[in-house]
C-alpha atoms as a PDB file:
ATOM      1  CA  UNK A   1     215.823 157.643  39.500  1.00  0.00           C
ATOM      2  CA  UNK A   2     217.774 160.356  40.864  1.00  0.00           C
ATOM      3  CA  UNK A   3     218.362 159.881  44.725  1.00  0.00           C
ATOM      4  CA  UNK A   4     220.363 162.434  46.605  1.00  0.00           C
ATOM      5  CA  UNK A   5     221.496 160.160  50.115  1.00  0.00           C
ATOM      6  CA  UNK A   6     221.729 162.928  53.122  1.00  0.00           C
ATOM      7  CA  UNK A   7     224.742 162.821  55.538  1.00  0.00           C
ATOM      8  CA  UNK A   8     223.589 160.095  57.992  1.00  0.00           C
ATOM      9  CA  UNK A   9     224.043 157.803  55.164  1.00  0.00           C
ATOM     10  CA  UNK A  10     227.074 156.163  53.325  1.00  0.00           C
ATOM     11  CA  UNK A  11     228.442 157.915  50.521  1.00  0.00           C
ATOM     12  CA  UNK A  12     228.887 154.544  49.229  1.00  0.00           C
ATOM     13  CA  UNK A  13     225.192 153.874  48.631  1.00  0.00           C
ATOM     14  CA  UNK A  14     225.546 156.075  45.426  1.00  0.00           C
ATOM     15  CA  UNK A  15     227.909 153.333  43.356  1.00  0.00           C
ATOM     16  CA  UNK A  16     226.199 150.243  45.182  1.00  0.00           C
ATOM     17  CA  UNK A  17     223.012 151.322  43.554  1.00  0.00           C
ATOM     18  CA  UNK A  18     224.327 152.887  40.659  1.00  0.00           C
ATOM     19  CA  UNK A  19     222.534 150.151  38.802  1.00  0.00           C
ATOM     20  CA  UNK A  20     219.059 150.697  40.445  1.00  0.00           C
ATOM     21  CA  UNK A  21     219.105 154.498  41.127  1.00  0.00           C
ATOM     22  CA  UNK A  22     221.568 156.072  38.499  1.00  0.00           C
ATOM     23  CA  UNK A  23     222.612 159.509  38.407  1.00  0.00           C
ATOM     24  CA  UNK A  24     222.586 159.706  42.567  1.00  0.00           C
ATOM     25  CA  UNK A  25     224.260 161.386  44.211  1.00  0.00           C
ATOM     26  CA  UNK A  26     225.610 161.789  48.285  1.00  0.00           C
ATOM     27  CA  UNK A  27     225.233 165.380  50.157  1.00  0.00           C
ATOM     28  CA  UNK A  28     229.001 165.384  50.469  1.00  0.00           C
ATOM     29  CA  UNK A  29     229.245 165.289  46.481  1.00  0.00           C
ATOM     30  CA  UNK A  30     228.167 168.766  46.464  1.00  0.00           C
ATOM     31  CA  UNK A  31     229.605 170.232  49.546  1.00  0.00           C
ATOM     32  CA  UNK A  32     226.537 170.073  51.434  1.00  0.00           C
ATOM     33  CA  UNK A  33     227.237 167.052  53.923  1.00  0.00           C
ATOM     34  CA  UNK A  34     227.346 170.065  56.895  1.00  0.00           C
ATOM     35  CA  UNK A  35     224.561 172.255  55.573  1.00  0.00           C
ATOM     36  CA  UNK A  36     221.563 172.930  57.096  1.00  0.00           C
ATOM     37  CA  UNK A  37     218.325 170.973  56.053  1.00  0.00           C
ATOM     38  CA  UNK A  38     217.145 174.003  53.987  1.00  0.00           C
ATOM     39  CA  UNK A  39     220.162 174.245  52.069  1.00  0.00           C
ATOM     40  CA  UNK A  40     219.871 170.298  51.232  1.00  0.00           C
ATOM     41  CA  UNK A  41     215.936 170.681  50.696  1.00  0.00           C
ATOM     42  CA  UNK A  42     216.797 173.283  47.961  1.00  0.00           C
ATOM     43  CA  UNK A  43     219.344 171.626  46.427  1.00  0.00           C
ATOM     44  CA  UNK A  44     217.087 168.653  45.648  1.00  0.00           C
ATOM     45  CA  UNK A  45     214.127 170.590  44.599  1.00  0.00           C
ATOM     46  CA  UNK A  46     216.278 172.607  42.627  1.00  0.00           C
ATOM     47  CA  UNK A  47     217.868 169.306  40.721  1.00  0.00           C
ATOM     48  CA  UNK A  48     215.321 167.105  40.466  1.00  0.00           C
ATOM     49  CA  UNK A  49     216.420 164.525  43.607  1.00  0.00           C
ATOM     50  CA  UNK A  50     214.172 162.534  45.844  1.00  0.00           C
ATOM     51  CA  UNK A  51     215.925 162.764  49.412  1.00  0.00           C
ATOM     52  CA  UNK A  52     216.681 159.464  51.125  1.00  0.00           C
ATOM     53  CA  UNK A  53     217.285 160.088  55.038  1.00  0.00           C
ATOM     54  CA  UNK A  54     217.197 158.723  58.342  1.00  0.00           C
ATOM     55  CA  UNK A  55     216.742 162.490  59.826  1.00  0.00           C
ATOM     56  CA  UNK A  56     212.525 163.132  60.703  1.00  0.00           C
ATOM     57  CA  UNK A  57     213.476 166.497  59.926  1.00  0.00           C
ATOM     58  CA  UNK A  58     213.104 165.703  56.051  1.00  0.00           C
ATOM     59  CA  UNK A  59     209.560 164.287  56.569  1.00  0.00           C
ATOM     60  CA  UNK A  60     208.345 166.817  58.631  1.00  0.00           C
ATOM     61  CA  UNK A  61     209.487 169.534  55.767  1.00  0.00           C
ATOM     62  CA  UNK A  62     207.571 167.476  52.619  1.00  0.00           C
ATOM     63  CA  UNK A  63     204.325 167.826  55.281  1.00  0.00           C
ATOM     64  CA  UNK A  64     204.994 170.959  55.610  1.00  0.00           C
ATOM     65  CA  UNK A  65     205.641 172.440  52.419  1.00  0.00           C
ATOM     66  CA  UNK A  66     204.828 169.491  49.900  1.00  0.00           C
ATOM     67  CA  UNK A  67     207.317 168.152  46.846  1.00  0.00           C
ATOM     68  CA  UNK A  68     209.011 168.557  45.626  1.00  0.00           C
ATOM     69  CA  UNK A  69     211.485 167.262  46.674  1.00  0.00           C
ATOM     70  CA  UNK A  70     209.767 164.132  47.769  1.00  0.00           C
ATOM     71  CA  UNK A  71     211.394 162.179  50.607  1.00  0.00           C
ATOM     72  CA  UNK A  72     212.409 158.594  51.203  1.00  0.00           C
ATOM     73  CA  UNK A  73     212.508 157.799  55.154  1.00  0.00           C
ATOM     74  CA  UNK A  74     214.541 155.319  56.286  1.00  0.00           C
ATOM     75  CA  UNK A  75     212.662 154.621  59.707  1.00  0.00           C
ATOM     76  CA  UNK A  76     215.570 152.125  60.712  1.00  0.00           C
ATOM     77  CA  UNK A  77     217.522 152.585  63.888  1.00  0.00           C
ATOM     78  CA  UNK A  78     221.440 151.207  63.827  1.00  0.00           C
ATOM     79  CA  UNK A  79     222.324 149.402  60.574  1.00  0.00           C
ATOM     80  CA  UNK A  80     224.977 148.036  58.099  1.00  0.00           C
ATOM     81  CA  UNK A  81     225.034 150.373  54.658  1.00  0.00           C
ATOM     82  CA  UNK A  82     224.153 146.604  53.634  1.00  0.00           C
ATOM     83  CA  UNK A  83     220.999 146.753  55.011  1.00  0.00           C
ATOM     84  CA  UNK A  84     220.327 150.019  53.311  1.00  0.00           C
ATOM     85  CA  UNK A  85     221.167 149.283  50.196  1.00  0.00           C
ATOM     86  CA  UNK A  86     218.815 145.972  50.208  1.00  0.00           C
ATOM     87  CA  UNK A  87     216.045 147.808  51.746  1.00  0.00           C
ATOM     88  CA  UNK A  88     215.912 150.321  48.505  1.00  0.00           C
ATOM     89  CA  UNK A  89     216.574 147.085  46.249  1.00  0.00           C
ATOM     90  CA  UNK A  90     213.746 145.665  47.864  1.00  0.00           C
ATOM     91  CA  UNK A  91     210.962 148.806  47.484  1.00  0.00           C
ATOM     92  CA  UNK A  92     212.727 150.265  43.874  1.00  0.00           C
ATOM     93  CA  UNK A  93     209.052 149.821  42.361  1.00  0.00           C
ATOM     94  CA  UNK A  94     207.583 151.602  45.759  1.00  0.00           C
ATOM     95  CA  UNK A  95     210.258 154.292  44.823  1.00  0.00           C
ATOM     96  CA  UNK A  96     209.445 154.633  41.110  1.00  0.00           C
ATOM     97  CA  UNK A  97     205.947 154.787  42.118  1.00  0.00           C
ATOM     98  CA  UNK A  98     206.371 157.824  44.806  1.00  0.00           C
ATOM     99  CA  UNK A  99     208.448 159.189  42.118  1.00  0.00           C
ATOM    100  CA  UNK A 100     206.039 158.991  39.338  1.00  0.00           C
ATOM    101  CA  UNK A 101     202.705 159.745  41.398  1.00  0.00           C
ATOM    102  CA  UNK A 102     201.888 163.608  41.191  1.00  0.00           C
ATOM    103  CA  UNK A 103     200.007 163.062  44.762  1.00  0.00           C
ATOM    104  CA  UNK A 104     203.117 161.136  46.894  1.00  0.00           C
ATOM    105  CA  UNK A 105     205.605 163.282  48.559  1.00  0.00           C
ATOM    106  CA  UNK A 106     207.268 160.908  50.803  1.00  0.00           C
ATOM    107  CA  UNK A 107     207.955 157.219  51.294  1.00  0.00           C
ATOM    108  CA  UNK A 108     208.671 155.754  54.794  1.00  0.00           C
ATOM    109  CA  UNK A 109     210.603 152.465  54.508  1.00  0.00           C
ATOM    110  CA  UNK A 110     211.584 149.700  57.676  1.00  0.00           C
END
């Protein structure tokens, strides 16, 4: 599973899941950590990521225009990257299953 992790999230989510979610990547990777949504939004449509935010912004876009890229919404207020990176342990099969379902365009995890 290819997750691209958006700018309010550690860049060190990307080797701390490495074994779950390999070949993911952080914003900042490809020089889009200060880039406006749409920039990001294309990017991951464009190379095949699924989005993993805390920003509303991102679910508000998949309602509005569908996947992909299909989102993952962290709906968590102040946390460790710890917590983070055990919630997406937690839900990988609700992750592989928004990824694989044709009709899913967004996950919201708590």
């Amino acid at each position: 599973m290819k997750l691209l992790f958006d700018q309010n999230l550690s860049p060190r989510l990307v080797t701390k899941l490495a074994d779950h979610y390999p070949d993911s990547a952080h914003v900042a990777t490809h020089a889009l950590d200060h880039a406006l949504d749409e920039a990001v939004w294309a990017f991951a449509r464009e190379h095949g990521y699924t989005l993993v935010t805390k920003d509303s912004d991102f679910h508000e876009l998949s309602l509005l225009r569908g996947a992909p890229p299909k989102v993952v919404w962290l709906r968590r207020g102040n946390c460790t990257t710890h917590q983070i990176e055990t919630i997406l342990r937690k839900h990988s099969s609700d992750l592989q299953f928004l990824i694989e379902s044709p009709e899913a365009g967004f996950l919201i995890l708590y």
